[in-house]
PDB file of N, CA and C in Angstrom:
ATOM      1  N   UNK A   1      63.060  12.405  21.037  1.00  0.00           N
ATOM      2  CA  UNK A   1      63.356  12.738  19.664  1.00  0.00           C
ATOM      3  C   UNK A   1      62.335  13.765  19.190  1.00  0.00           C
ATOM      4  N   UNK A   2      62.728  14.777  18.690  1.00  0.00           N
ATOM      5  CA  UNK A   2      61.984  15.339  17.997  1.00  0.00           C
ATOM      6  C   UNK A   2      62.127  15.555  16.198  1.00  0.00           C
ATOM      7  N   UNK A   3      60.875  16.192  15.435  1.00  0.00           N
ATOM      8  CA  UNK A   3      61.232  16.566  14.378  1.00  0.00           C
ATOM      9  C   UNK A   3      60.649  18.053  14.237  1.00  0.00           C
ATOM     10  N   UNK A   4      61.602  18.643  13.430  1.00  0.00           N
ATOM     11  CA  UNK A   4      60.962  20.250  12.694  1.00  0.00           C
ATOM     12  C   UNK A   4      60.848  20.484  11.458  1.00  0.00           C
ATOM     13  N   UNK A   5      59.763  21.200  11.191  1.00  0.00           N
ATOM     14  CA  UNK A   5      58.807  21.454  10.534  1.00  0.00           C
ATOM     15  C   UNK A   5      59.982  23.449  10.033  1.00  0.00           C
ATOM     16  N   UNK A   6      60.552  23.494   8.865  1.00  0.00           N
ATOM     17  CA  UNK A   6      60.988  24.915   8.261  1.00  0.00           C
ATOM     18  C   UNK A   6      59.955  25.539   7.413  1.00  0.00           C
ATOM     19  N   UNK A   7      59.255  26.190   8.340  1.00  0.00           N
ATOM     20  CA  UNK A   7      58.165  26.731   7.183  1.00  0.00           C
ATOM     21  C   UNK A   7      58.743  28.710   7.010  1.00  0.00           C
ATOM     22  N   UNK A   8      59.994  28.996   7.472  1.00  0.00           N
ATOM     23  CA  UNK A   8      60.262  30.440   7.635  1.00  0.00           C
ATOM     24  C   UNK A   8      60.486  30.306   5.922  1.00  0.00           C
ATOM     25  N   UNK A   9      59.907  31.697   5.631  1.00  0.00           N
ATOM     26  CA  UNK A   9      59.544  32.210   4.048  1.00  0.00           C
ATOM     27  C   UNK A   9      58.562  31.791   3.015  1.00  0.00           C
ATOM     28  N   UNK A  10      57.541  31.037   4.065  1.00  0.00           N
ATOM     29  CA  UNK A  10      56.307  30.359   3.397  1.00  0.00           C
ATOM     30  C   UNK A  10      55.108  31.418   4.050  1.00  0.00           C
ATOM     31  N   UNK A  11      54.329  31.661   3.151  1.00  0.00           N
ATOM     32  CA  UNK A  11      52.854  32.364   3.571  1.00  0.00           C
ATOM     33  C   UNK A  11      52.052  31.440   3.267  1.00  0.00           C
ATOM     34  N   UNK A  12      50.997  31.908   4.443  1.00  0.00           N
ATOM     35  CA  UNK A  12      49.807  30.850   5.029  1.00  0.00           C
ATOM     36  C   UNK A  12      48.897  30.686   3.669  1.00  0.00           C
ATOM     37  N   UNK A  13      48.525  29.930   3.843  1.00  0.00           N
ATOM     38  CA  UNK A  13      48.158  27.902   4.680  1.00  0.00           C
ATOM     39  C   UNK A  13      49.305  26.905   4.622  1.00  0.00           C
ATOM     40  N   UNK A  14      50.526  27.532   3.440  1.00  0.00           N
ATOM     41  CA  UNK A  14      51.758  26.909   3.974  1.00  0.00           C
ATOM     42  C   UNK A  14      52.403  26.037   5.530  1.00  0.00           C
ATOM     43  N   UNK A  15      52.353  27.364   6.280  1.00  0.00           N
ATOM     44  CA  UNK A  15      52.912  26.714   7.647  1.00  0.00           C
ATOM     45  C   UNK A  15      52.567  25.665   8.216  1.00  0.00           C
ATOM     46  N   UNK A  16      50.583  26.057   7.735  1.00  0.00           N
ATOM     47  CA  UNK A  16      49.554  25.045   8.741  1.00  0.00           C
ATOM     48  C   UNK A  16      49.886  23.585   8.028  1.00  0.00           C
ATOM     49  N   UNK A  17      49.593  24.177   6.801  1.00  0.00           N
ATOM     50  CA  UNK A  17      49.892  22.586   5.887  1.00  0.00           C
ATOM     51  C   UNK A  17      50.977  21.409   6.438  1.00  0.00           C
ATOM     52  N   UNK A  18      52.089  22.000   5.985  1.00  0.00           N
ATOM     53  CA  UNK A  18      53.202  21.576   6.625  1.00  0.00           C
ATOM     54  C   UNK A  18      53.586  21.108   8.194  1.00  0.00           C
ATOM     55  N   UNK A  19      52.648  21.973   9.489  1.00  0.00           N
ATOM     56  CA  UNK A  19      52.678  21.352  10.749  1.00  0.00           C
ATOM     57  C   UNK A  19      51.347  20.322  10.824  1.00  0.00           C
ATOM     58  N   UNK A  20      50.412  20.742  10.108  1.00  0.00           N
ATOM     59  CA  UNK A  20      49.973  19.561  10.168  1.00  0.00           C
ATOM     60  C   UNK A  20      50.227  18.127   9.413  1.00  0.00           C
ATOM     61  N   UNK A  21      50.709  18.024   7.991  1.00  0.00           N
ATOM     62  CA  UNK A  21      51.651  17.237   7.573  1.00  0.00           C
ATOM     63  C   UNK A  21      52.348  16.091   8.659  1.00  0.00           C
ATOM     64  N   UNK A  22      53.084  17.641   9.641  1.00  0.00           N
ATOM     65  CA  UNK A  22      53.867  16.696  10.654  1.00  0.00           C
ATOM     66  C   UNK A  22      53.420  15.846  11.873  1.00  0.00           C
ATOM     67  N   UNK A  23      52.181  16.623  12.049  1.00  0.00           N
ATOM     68  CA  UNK A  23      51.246  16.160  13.384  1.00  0.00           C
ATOM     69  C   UNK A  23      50.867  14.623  12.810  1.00  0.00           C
ATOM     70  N   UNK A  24      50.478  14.420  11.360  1.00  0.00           N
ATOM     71  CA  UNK A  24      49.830  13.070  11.108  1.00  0.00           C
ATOM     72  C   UNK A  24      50.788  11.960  11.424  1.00  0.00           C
ATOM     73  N   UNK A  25      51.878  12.161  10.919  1.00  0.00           N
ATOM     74  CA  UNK A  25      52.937  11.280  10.919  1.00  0.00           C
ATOM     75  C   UNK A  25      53.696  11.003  12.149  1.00  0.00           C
ATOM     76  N   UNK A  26      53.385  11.904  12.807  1.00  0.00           N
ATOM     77  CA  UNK A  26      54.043  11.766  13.695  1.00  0.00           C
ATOM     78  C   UNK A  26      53.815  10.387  15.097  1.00  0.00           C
ATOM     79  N   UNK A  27      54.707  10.031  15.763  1.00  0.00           N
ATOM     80  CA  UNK A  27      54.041   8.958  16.583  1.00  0.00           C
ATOM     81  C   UNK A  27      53.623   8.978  17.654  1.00  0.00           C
ATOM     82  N   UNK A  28      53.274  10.197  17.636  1.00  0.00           N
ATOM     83  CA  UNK A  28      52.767  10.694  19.290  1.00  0.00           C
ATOM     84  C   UNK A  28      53.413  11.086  20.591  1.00  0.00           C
ATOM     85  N   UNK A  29      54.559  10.294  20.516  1.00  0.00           N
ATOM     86  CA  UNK A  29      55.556  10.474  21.485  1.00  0.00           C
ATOM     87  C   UNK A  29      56.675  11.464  21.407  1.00  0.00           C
ATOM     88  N   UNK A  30      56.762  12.014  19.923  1.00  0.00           N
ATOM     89  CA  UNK A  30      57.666  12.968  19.598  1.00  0.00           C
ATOM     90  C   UNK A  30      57.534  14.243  19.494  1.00  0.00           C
ATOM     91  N   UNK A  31      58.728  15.381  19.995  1.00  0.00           N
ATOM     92  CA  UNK A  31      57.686  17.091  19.771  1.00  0.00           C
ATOM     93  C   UNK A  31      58.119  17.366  18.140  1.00  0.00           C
ATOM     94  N   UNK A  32      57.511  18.421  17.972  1.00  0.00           N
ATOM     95  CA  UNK A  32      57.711  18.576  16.722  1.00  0.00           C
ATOM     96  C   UNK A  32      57.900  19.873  17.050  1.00  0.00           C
ATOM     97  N   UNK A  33      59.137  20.872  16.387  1.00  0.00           N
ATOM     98  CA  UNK A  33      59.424  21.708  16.258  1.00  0.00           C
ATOM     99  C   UNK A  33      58.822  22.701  15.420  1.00  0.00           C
ATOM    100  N   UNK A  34      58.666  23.834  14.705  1.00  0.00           N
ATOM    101  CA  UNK A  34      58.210  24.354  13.436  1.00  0.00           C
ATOM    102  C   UNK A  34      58.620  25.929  13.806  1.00  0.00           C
ATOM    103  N   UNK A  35      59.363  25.993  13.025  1.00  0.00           N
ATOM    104  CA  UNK A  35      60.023  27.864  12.797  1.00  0.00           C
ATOM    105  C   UNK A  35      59.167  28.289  11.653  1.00  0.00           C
ATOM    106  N   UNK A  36      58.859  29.208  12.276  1.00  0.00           N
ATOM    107  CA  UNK A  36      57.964  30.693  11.274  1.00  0.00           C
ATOM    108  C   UNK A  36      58.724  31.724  11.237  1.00  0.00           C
ATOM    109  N   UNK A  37      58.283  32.681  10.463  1.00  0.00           N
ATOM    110  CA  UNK A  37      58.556  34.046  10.112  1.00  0.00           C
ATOM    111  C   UNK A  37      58.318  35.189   9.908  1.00  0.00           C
ATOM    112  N   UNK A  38      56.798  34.902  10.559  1.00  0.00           N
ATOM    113  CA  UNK A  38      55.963  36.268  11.198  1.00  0.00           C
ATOM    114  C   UNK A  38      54.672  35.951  12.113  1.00  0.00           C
ATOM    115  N   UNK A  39      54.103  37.067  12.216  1.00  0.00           N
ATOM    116  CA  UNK A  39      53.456  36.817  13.763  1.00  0.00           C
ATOM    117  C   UNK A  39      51.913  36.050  13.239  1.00  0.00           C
ATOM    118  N   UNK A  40      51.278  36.125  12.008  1.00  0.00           N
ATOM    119  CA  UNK A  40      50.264  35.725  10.894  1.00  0.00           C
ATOM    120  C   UNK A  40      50.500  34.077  10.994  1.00  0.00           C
ATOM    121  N   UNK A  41      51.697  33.377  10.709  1.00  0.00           N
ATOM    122  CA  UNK A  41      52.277  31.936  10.607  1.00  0.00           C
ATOM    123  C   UNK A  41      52.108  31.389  12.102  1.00  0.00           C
ATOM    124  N   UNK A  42      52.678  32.296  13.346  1.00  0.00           N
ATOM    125  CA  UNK A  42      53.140  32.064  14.459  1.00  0.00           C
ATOM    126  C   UNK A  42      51.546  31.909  14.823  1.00  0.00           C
ATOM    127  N   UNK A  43      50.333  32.291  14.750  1.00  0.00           N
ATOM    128  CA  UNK A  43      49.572  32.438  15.230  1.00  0.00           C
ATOM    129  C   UNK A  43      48.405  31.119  14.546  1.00  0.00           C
ATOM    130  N   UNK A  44      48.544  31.255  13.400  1.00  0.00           N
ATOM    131  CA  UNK A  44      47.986  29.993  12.783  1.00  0.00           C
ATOM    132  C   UNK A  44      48.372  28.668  12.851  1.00  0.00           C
ATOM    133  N   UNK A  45      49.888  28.354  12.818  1.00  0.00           N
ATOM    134  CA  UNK A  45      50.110  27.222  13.847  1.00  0.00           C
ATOM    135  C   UNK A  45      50.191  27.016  14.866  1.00  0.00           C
ATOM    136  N   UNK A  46      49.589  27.284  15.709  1.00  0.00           N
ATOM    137  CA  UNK A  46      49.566  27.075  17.132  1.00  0.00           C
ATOM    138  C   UNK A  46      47.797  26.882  17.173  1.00  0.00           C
ATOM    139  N   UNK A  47      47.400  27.905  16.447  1.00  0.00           N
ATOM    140  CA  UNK A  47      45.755  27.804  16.827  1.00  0.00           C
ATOM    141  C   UNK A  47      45.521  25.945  15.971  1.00  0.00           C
ATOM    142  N   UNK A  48      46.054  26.178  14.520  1.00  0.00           N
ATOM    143  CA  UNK A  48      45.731  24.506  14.130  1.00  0.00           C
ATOM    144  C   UNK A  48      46.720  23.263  15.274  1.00  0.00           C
ATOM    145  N   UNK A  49      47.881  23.266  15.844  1.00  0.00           N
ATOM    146  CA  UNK A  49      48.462  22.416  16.724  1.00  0.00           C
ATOM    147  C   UNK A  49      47.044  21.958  17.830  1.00  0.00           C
ATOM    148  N   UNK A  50      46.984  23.005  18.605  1.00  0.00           N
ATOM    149  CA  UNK A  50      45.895  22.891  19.793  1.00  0.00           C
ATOM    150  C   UNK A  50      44.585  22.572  19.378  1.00  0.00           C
ATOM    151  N   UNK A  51      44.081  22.681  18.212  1.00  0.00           N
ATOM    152  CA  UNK A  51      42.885  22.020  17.340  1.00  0.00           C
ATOM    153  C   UNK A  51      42.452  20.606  17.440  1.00  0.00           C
ATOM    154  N   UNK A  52      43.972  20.073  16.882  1.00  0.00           N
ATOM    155  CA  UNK A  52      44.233  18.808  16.639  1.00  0.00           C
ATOM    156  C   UNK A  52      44.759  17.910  18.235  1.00  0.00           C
ATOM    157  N   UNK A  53      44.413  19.035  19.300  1.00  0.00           N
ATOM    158  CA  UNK A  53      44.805  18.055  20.615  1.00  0.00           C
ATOM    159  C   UNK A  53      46.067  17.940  20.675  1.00  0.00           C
ATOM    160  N   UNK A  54      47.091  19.009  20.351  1.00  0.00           N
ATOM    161  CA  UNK A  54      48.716  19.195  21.023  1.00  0.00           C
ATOM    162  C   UNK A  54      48.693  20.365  21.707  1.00  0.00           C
ATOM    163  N   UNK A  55      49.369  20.354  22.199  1.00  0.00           N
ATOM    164  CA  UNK A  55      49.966  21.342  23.498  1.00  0.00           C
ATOM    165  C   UNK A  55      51.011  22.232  22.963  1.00  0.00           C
ATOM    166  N   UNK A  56      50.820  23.410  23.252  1.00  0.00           N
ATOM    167  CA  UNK A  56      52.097  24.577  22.765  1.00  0.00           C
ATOM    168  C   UNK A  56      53.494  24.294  23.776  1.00  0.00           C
ATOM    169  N   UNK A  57      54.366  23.413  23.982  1.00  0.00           N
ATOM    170  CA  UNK A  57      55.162  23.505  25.237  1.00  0.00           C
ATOM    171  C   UNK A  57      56.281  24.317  24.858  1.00  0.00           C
ATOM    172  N   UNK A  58      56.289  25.315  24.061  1.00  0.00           N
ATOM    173  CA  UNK A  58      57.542  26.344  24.021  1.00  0.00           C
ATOM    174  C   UNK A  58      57.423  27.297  23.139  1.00  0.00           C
ATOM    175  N   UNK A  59      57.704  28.341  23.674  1.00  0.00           N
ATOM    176  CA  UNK A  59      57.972  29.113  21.802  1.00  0.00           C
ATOM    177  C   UNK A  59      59.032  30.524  22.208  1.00  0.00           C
ATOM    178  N   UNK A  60      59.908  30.200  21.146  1.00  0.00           N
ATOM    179  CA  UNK A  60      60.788  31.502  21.580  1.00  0.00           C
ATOM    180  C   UNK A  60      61.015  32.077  20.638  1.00  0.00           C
ATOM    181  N   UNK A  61      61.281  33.390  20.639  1.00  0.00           N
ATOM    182  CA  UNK A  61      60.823  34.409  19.486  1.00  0.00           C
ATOM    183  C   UNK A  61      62.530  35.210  19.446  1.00  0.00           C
ATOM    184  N   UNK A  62      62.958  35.283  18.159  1.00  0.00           N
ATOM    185  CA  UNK A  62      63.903  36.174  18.145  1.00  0.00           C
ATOM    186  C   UNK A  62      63.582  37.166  17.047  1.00  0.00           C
ATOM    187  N   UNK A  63      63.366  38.159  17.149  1.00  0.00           N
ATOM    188  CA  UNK A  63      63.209  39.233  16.166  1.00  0.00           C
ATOM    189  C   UNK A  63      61.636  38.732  15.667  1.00  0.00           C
ATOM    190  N   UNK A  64      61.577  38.425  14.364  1.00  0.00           N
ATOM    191  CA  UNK A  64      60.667  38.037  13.589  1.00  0.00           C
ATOM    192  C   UNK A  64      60.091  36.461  13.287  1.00  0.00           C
ATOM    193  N   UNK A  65      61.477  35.838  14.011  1.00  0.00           N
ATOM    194  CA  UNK A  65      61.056  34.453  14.037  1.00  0.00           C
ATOM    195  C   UNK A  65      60.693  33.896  15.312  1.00  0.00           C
ATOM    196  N   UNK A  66      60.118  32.952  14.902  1.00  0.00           N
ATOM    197  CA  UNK A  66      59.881  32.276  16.215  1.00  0.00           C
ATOM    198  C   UNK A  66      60.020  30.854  15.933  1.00  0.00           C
ATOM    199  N   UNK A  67      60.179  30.211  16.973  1.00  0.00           N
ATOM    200  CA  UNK A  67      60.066  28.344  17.187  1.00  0.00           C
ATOM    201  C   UNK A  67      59.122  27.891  18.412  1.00  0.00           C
ATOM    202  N   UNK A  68      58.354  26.639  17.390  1.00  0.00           N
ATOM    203  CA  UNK A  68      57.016  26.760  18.419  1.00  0.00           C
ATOM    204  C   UNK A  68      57.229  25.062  18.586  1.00  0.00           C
ATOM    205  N   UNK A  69      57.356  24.538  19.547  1.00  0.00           N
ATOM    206  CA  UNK A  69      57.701  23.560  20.029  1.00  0.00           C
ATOM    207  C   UNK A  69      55.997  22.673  20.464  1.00  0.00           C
ATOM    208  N   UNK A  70      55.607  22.066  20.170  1.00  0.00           N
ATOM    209  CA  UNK A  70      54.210  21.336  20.234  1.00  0.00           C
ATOM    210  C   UNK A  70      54.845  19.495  20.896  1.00  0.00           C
ATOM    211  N   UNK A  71      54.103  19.396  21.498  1.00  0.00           N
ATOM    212  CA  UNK A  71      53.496  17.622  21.646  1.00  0.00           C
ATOM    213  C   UNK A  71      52.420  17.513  22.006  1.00  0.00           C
ATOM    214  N   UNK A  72      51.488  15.882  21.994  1.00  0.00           N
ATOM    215  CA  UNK A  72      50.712  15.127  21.713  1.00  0.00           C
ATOM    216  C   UNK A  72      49.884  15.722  23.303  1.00  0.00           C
ATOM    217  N   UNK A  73      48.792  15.792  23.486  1.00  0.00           N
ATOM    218  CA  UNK A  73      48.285  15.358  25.020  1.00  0.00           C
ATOM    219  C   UNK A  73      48.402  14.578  25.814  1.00  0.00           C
TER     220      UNK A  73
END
């Protein structure tokens, strides 16, 4: 199971807020999704995900967006 995190049309600390939001709650066992909407968002959640001891396991980029797929260690 996973959950996602829509942070596309939010500027930062938005995104981070919000994936981290999801990281707390989350139960460890689940990925958490999170779509951004520029490369500023894309780059700040991932640096706070891997902070907090998750793993980047995906990210695919179409145009301007991207989806960054995270789980637990």
């Amino acid at each position: 199971m996973s959950h996602q995190v829509d942070a596309r049309g939010l500027s930062c600390p938005q995104p981070v807020l919000l994936t981290l939001q999801a990281i707390q709650s989350a139960s460890g066992k689940e990925d958490i999704c999170i779509l951004v909407d520029n490369q500023t968002s894309f780059e700040n959640v991932t640096r706070a995900a891997t902070g907090k001891e998750w793993t980047v396991s995906g990210i695919n980029q179409d145009n301007d967006e991207y989806q960054i797929t995270i789980h637990k260690k």
